[in-house]
Protein backbone atom coordinates (compact mmCIF):
# COMPACT_ATOMS: atom_id res chain seq x y z
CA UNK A 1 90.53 83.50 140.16
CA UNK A 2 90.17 79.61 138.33
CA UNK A 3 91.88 81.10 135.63
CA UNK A 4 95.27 82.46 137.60
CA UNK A 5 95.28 79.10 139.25
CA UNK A 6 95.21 77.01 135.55
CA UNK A 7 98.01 79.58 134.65
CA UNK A 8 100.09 79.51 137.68
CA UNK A 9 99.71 74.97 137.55
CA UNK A 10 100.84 75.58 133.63
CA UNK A 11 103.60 77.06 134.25
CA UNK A 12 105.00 74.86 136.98
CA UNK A 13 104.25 71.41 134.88
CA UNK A 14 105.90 73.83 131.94
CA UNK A 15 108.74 74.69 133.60
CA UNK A 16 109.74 71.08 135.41
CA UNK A 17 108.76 69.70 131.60
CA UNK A 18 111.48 72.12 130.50
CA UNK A 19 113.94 70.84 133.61
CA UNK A 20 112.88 67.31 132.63
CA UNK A 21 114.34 67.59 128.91
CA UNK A 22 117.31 69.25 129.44
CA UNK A 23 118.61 67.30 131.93
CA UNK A 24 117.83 64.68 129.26
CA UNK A 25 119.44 66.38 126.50
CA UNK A 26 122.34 66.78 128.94
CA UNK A 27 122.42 63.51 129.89
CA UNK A 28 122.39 62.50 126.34
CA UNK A 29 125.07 64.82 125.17
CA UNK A 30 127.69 64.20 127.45
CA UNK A 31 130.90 61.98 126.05
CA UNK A 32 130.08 58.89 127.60
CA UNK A 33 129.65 55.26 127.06
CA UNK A 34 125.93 53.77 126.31
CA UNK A 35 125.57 51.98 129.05
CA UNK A 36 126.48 54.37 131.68
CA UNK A 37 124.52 56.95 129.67
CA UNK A 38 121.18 54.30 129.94
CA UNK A 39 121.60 53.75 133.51
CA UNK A 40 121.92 57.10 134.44
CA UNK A 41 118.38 57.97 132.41
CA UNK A 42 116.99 54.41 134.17
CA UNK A 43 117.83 55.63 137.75
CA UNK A 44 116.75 60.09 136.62
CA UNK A 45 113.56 58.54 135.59
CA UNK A 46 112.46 56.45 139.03
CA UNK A 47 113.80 59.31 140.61
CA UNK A 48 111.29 61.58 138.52
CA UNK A 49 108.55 58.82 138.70
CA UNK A 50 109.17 59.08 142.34
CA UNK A 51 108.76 62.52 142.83
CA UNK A 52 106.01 62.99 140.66
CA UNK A 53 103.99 60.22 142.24
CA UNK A 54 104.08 61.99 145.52
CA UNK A 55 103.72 65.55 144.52
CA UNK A 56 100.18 64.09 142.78
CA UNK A 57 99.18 62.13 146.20
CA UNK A 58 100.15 65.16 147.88
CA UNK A 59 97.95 67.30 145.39
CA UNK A 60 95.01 64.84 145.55
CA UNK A 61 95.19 64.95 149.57
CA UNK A 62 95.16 68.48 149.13
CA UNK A 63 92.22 68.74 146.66
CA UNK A 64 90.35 66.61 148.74
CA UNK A 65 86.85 67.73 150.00
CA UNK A 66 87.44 68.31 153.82
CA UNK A 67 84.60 66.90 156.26
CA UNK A 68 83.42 69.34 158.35
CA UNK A 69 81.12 66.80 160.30
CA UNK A 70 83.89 66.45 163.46
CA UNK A 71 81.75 64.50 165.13
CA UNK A 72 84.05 60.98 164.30
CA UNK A 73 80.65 58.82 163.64
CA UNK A 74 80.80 56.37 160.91
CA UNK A 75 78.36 56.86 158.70
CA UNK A 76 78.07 53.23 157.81
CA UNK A 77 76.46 51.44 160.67
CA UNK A 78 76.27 51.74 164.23
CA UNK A 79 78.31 47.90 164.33
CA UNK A 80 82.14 48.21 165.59
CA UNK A 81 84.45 45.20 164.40
């Protein structure tokens, strides 16, 4: 079962890899200028960054070990600030 879900996460980084560089080869192949050319890969690339930042925060909160203590005591001290 570990092994079908290293698979299945390889083929989803694989495939948006494989979205990621032909938009890029797109981008880079179309007939215009430099400059709109950079800015175009500047704002694609904070969009990706964005994207990819919370996919992995949603992944880590996902991931996370759950508490199953529901009992809402701290575990710190019995001192409220």
């Amino acid at each position: 079962m570990a092994d079908c879900k290293h698979t299945e996460t390889a083929a989803i980084l694989a495939f948006f890899a494989g979205a990621a560089l032909a938009a890029g080869a797109a981008l880079l192949l179309t007939p215009k200028t430099g400059r709109e050319v950079r800015e175009k890969l500047g704002d694609v690339t904070d969009d990706a960054v964005c994207k990819l930042r919370s996919a992995v925060r949603e992944a880590k909160y996902k991931v996370a070990p759950k508490s199953t203590d529901d009992t809402g005591e701290y575990e710190g001290g019995g001192c409220w600030i």
